[in-house]
N, C-alpha and C. Protein backbone atom coordinates (compact mmCIF):
# COMPACT_ATOMS: atom_id res chain seq x y z
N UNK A 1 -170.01 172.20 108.20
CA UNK A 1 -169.49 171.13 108.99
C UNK A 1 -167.96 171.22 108.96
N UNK A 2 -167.35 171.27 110.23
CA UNK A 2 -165.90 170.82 110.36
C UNK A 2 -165.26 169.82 110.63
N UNK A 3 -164.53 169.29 110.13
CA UNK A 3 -164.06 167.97 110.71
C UNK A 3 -162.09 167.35 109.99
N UNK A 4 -161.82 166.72 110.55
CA UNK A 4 -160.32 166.17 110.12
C UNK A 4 -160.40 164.52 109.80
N UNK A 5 -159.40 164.48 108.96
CA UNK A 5 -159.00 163.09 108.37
C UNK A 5 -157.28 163.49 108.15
N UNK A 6 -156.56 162.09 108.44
CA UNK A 6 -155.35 161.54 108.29
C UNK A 6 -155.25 161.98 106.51
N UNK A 7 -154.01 162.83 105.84
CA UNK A 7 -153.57 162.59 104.82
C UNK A 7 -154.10 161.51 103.75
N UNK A 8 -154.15 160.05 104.13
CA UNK A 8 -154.35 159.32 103.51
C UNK A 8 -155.60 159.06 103.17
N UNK A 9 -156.40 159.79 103.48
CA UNK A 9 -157.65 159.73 103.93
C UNK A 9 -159.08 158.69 104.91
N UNK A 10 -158.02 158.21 105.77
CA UNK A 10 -158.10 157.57 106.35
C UNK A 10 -158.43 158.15 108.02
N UNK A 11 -159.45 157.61 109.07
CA UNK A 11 -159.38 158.03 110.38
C UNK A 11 -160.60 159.57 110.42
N UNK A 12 -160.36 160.32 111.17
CA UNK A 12 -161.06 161.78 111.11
C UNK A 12 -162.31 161.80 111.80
N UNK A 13 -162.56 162.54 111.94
CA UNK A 13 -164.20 162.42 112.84
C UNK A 13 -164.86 163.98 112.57
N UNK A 14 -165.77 164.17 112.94
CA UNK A 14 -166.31 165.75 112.65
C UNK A 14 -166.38 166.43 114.17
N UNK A 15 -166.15 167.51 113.81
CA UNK A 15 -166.02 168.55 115.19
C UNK A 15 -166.86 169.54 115.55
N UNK A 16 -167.71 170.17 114.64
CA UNK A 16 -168.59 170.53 114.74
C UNK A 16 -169.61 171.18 113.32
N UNK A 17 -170.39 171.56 113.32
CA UNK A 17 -171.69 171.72 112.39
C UNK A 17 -172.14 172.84 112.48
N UNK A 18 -172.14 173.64 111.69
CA UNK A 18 -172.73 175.33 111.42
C UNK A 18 -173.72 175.48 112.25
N UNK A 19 -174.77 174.55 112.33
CA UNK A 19 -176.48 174.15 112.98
C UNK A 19 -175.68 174.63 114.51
N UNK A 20 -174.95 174.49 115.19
CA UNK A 20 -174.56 174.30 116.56
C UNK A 20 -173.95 175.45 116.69
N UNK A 21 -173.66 176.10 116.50
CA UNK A 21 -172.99 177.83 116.23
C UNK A 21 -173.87 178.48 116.77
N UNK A 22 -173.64 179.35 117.76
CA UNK A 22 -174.92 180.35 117.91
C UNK A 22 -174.81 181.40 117.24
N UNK A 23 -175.93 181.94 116.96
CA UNK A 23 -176.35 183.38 115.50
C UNK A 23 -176.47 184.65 116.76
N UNK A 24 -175.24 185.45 116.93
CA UNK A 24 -175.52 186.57 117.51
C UNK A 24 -176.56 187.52 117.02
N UNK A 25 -177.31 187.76 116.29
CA UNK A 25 -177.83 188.26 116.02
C UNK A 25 -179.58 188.24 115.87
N UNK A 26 -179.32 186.84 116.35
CA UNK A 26 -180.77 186.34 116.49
C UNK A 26 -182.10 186.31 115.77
N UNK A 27 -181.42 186.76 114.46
CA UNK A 27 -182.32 186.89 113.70
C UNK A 27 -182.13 185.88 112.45
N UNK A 28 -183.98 185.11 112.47
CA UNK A 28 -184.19 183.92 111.87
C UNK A 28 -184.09 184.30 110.17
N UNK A 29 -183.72 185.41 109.79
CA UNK A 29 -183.50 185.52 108.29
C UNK A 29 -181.73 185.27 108.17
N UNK A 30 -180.93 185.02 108.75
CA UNK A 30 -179.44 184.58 108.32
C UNK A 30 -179.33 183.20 109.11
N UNK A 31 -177.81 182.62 108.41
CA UNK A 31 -177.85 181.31 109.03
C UNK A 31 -176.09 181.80 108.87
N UNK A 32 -175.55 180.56 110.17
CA UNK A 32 -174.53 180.80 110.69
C UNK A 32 -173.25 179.77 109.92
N UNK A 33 -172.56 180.64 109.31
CA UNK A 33 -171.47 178.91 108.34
C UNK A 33 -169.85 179.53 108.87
N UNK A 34 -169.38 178.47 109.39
CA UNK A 34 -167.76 178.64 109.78
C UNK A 34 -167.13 178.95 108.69
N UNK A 35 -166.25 180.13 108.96
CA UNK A 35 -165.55 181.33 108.22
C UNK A 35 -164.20 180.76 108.02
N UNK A 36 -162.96 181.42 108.59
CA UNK A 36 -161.85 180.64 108.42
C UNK A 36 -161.43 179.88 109.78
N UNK A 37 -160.54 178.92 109.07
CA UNK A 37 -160.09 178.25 109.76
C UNK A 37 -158.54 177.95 109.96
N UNK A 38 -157.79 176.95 110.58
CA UNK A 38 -156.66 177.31 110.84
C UNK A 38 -155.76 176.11 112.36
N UNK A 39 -155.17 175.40 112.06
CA UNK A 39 -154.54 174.35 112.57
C UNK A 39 -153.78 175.04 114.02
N UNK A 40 -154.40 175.08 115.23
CA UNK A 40 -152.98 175.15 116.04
C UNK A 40 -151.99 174.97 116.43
N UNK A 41 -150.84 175.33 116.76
CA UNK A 41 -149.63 174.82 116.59
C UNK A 41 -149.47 173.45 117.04
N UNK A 42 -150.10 173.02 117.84
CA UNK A 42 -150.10 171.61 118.54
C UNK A 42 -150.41 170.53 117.72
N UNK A 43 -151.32 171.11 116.61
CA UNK A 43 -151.84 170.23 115.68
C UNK A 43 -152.97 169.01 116.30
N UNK A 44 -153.22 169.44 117.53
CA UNK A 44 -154.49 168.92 118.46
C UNK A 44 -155.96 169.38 118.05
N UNK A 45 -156.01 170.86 117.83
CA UNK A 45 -157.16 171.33 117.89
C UNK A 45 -157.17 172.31 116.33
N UNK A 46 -158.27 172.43 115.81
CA UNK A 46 -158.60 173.53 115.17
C UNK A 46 -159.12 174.89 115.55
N UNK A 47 -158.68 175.86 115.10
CA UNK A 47 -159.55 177.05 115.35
C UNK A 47 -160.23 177.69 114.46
N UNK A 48 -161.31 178.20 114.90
CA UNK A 48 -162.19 178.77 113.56
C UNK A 48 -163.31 179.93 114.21
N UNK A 49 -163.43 180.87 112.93
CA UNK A 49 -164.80 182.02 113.68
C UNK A 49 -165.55 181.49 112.46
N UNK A 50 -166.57 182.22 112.55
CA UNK A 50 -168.24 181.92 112.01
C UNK A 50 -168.28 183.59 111.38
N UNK A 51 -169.45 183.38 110.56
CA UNK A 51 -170.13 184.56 109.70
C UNK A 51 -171.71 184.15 109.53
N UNK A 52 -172.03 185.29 109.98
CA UNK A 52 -173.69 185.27 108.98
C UNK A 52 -173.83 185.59 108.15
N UNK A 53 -174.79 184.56 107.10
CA UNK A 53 -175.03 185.10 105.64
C UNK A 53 -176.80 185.06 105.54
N UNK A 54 -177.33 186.44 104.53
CA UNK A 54 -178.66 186.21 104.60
C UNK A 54 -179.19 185.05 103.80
N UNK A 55 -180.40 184.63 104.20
CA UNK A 55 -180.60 183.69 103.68
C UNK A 55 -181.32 183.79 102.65
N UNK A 56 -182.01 185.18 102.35
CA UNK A 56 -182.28 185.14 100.74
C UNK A 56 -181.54 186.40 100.74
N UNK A 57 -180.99 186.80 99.66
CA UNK A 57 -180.58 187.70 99.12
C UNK A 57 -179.15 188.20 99.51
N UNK A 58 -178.62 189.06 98.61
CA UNK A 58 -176.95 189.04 98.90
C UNK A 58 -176.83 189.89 100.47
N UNK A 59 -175.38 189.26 101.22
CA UNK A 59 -175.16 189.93 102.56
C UNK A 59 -173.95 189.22 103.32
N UNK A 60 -173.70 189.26 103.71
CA UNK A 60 -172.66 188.36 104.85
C UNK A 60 -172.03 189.40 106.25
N UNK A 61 -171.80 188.97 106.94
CA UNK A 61 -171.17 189.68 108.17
C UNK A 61 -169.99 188.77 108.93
N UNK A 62 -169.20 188.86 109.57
CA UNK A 62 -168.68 188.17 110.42
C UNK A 62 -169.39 188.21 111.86
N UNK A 63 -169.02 186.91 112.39
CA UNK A 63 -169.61 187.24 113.75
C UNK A 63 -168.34 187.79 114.69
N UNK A 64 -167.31 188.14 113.90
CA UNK A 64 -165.73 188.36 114.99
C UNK A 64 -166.32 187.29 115.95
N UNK A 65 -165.85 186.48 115.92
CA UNK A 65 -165.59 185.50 116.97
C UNK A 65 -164.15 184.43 117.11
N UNK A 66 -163.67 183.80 117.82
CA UNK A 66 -162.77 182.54 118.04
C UNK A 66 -163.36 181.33 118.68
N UNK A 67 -163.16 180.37 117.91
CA UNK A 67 -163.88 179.33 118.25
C UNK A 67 -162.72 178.14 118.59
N UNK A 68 -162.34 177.40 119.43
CA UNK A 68 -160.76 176.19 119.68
C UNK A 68 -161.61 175.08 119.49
N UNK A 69 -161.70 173.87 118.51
CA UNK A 69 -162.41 172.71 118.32
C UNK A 69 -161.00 171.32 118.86
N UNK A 70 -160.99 170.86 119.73
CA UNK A 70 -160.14 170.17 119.97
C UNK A 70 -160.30 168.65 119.10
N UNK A 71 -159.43 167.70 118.55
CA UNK A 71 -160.06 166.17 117.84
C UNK A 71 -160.21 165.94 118.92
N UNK A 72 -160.23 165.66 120.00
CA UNK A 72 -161.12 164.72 121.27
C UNK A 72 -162.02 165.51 121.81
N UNK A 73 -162.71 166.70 122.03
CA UNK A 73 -163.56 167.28 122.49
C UNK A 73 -164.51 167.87 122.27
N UNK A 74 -165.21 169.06 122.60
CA UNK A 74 -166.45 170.06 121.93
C UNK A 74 -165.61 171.46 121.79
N UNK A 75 -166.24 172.21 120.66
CA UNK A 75 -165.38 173.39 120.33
C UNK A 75 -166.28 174.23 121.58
N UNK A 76 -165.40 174.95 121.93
CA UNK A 76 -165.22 175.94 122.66
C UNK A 76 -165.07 177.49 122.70
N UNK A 77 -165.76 178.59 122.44
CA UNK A 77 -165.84 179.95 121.93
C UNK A 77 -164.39 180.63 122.75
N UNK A 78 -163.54 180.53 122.56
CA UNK A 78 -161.99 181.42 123.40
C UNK A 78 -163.16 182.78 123.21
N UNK A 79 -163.35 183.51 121.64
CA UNK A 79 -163.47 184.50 122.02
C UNK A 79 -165.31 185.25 121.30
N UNK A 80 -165.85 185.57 122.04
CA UNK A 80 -167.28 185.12 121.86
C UNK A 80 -167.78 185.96 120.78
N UNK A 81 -168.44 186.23 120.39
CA UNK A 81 -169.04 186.58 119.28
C UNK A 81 -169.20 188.33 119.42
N UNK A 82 -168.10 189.37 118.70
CA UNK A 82 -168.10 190.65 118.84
C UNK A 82 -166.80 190.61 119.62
N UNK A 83 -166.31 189.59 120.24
CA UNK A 83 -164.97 190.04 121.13
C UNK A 83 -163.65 189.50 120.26
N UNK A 84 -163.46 188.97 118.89
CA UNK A 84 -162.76 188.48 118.14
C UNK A 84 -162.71 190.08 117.08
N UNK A 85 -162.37 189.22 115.73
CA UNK A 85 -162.42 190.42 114.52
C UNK A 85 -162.82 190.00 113.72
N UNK A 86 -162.59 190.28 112.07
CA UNK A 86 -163.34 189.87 110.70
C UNK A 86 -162.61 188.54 110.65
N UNK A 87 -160.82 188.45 110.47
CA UNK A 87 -159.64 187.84 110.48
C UNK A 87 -159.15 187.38 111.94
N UNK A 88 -158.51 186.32 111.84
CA UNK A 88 -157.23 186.01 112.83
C UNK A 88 -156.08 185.75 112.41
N UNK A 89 -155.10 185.78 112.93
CA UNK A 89 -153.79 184.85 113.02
C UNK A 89 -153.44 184.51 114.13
N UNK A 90 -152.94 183.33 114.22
CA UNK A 90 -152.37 182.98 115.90
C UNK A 90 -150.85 182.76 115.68
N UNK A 91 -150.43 183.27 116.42
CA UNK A 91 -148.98 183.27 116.43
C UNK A 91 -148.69 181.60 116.26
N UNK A 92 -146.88 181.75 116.33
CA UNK A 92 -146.55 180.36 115.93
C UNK A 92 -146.19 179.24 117.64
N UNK A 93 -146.48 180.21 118.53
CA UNK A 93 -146.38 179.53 119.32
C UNK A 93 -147.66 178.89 120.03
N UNK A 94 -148.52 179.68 119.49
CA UNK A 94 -150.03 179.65 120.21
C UNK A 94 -150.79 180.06 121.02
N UNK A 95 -149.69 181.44 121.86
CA UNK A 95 -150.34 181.88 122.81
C UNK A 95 -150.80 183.58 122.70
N UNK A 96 -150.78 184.22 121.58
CA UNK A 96 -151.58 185.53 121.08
C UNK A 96 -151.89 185.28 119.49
N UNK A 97 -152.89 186.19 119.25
CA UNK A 97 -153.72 186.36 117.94
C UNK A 97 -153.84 187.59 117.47
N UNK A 98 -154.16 187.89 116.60
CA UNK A 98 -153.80 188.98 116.06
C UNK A 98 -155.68 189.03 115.21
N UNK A 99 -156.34 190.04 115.33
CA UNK A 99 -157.49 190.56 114.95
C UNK A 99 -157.55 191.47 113.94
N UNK A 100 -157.76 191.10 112.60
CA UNK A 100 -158.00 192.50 111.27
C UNK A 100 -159.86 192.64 111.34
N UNK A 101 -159.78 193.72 111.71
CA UNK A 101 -160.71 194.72 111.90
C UNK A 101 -160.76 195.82 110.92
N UNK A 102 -162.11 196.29 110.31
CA UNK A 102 -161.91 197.29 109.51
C UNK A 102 -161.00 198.89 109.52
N UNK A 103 -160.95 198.70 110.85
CA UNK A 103 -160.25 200.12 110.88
C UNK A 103 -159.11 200.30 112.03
N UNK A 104 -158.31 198.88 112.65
CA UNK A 104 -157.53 198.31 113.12
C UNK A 104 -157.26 196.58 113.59
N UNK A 105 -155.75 196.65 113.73
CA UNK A 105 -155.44 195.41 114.02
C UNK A 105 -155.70 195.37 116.20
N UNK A 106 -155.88 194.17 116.22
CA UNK A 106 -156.27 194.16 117.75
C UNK A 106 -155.09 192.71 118.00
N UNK A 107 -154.40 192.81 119.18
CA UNK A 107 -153.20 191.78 119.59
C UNK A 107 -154.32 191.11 121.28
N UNK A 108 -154.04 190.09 121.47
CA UNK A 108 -154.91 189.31 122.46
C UNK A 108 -154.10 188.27 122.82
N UNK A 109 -153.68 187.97 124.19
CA UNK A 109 -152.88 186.54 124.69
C UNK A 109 -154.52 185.52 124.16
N UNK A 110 -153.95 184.52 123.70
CA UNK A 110 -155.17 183.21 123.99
C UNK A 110 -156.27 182.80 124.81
N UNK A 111 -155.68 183.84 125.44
CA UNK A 111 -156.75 183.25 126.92
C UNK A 111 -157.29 184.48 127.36
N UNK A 112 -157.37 185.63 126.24
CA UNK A 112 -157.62 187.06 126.38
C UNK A 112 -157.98 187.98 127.52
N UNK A 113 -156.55 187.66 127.35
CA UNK A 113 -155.93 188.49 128.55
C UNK A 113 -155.18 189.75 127.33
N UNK A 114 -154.45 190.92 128.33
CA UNK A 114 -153.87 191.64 127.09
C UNK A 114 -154.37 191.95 126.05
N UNK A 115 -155.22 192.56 126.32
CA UNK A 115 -156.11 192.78 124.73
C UNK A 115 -155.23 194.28 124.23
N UNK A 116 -155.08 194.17 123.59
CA UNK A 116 -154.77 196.13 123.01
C UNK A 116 -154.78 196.17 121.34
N UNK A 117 -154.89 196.79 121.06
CA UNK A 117 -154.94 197.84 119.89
C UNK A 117 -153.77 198.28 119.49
N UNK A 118 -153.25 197.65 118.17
CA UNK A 118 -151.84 197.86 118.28
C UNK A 118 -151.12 198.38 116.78
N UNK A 119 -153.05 198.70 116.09
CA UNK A 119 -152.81 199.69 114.74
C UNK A 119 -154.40 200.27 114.62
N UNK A 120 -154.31 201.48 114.73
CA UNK A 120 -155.48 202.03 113.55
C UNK A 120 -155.15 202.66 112.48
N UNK A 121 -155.83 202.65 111.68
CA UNK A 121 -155.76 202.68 110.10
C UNK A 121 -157.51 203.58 109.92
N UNK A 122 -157.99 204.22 109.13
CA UNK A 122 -158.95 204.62 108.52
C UNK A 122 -159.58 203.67 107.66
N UNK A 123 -160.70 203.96 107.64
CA UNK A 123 -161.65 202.96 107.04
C UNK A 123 -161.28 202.98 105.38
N UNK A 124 -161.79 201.56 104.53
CA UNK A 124 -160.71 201.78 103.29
C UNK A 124 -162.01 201.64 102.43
N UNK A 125 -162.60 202.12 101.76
CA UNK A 125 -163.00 202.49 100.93
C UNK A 125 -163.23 201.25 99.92
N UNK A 126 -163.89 200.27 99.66
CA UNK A 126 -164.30 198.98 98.53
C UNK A 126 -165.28 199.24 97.54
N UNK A 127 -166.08 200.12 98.01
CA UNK A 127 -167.01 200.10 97.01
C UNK A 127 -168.10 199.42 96.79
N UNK A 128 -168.31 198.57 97.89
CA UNK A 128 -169.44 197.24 97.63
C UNK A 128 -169.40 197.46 99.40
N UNK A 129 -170.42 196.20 100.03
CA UNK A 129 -170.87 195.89 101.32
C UNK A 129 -169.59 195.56 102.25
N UNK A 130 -168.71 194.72 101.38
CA UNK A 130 -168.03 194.29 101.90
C UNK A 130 -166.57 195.47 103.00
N UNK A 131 -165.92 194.96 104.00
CA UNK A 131 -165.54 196.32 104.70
C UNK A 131 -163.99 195.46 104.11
N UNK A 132 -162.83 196.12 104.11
CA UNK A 132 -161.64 195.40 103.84
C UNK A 132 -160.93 195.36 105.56
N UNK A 133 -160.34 194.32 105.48
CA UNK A 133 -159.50 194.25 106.76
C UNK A 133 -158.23 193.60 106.29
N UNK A 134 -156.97 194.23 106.65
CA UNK A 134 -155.81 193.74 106.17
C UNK A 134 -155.18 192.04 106.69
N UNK A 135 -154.72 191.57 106.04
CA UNK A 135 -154.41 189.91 106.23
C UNK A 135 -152.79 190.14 106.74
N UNK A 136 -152.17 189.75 107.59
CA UNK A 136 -151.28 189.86 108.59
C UNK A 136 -150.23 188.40 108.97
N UNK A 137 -149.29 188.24 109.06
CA UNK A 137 -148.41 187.56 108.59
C UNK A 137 -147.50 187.50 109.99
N UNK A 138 -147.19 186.31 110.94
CA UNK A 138 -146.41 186.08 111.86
C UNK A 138 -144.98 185.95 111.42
N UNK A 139 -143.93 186.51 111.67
CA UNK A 139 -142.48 186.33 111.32
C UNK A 139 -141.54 185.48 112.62
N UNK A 140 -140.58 184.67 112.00
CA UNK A 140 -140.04 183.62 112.68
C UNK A 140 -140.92 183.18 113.69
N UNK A 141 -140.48 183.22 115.27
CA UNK A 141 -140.92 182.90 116.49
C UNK A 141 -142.15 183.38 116.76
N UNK A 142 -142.54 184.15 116.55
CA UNK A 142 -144.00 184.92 116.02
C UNK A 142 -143.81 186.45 117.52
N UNK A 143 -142.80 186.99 117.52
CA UNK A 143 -142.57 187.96 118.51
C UNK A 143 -142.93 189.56 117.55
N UNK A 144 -143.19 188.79 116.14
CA UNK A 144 -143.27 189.94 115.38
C UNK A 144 -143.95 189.85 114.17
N UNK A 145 -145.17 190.52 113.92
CA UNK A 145 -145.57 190.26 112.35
C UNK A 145 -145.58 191.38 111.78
N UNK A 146 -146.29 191.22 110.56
CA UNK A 146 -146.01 192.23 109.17
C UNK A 146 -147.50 192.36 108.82
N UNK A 147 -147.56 193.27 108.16
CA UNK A 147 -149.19 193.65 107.08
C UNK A 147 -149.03 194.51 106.47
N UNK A 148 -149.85 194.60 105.43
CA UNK A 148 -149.64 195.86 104.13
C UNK A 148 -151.36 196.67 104.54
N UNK A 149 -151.23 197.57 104.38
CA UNK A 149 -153.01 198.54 104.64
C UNK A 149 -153.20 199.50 104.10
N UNK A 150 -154.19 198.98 102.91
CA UNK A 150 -154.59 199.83 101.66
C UNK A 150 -154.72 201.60 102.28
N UNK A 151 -154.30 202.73 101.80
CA UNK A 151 -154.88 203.85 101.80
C UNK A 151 -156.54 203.99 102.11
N UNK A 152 -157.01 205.04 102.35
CA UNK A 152 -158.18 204.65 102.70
C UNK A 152 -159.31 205.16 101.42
N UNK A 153 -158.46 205.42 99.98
CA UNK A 153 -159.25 205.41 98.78
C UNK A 153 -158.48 204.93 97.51
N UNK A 154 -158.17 203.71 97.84
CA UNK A 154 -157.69 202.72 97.07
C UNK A 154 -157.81 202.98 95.50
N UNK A 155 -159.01 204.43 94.71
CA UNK A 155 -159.37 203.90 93.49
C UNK A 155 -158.79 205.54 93.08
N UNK A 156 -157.83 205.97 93.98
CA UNK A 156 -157.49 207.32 93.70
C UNK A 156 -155.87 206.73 92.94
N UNK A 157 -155.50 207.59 91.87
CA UNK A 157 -154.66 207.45 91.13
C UNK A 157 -153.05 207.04 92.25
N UNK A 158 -153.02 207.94 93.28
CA UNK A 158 -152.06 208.09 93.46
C UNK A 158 -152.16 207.42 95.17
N UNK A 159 -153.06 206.69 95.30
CA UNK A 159 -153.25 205.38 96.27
C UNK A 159 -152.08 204.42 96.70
N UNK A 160 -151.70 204.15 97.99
CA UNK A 160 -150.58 203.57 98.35
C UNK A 160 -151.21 202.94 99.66
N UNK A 161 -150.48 201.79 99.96
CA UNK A 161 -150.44 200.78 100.72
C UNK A 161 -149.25 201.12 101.92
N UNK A 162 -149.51 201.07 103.14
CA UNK A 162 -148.19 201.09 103.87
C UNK A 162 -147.88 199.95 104.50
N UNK A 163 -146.71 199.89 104.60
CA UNK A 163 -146.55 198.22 105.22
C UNK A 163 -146.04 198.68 106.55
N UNK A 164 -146.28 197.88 107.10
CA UNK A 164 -145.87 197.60 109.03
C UNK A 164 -145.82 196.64 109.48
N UNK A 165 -144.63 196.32 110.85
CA UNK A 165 -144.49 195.44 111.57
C UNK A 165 -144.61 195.96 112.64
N UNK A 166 -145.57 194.86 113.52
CA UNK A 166 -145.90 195.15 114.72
C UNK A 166 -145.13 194.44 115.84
N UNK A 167 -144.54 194.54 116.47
CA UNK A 167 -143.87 194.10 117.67
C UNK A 167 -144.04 194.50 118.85
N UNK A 168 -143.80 193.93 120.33
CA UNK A 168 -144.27 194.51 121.51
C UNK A 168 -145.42 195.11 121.75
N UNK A 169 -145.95 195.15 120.70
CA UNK A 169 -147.54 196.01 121.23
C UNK A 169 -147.78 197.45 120.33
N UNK A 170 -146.91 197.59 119.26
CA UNK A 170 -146.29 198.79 118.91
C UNK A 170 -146.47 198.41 117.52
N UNK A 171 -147.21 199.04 116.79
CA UNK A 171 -146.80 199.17 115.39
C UNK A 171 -145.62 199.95 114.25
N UNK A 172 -144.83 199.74 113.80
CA UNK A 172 -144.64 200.84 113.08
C UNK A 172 -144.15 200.47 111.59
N UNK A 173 -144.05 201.41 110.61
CA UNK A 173 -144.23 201.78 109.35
C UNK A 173 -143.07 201.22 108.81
N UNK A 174 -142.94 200.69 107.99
CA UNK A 174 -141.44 200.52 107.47
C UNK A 174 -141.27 200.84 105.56
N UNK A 175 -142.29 201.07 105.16
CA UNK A 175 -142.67 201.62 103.63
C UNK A 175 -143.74 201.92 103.31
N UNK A 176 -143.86 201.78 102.03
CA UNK A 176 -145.24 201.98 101.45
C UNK A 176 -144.80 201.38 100.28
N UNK A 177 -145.93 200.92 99.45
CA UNK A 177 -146.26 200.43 98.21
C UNK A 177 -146.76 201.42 97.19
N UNK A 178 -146.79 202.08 96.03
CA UNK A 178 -147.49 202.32 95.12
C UNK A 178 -148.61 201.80 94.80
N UNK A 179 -149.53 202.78 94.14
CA UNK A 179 -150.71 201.52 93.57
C UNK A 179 -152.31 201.31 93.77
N UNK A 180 -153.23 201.28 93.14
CA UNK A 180 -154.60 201.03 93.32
C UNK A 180 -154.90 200.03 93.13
């Protein structure tokens, strides 16, 4: 269940309920629970994607999706289930997002338009089910962000992280990190 309340804890109403999510996958062994979430700049609406988890036994998936829950309205899928990523960020103005994907970042106006591809990276190596997707960071006006992206065998001695800022549509490199 999602929903808002005033600081004080006062006011708030609920916006929507996992039960009301549709399960891309259609299959009656997982159930559908809202993933992250995240205030739009307007501070009107929430945004949020969903994940499936099995319902017996260990598993989870994302559904890559975008979901806009407005406080006066019904949430609304911007971006439908497979057309989002694992992650979002929305810029600080509100009108592109930024998609961490296992084996790139994806840039999208709001109203997905402009879709492009604006890093690949190789798949990174965890060790478990889980896939890693790098977490990504809007700078000032949001015309430009940052991310760090593990090597793609993180448990090798001499394993490094490279960092990048993406701007215009364009990624590029500006270091690396040491480190496993």
């Amino acid at each position: 269940m999602l929903g808002y309340m005033n600081t004080d804890g006062s006011g708030g109403d609920f916006l929507v309920t996992s039960r009301s999510l549709p399960n891309a996958s259609g299959s009656a062994d997982v159930t559908v629970l809202i993933d992250q979430i995240s205030w739009l700049p307007d501070s009107q609406s929430l945004a949020f994607s969903s994940y499936l988890v099995n319902k017996t036994g260990p598993g989870a998936a994302p559904q890559s999706d975008l979901w806009i829950a407005p406080l006066n309205g019904s949430p609304q899928a911007r971006f439908a289930a497979g057309e989002g990523g694992h992650r979002f960020n929305i810029s600080p103005d509100g009108a592109r997002v930024l998609f961490s994907l296992p084996e790139g970042l994806v840039q999208a106006n709001m109203d997905g338009s402009n879709r492009q591809t604006v890093l690949n990276f190789g798949f990174v190596n965890t060790a478990s089910e889980y896939a890693y997707v790098p977490v990504t960071q809007w700078v000032g006006n949001g015309n430009t962000a940052v991310t760090a992206v593990s090597g793609p065998d993180p448990w090798q001695a001499s394993a490094t992280a490279s960092l990048y800022r993406i701007a215009n549509g364009n990624s590029l490199v500006q270091g690396s990190l040491p480190g496993n």
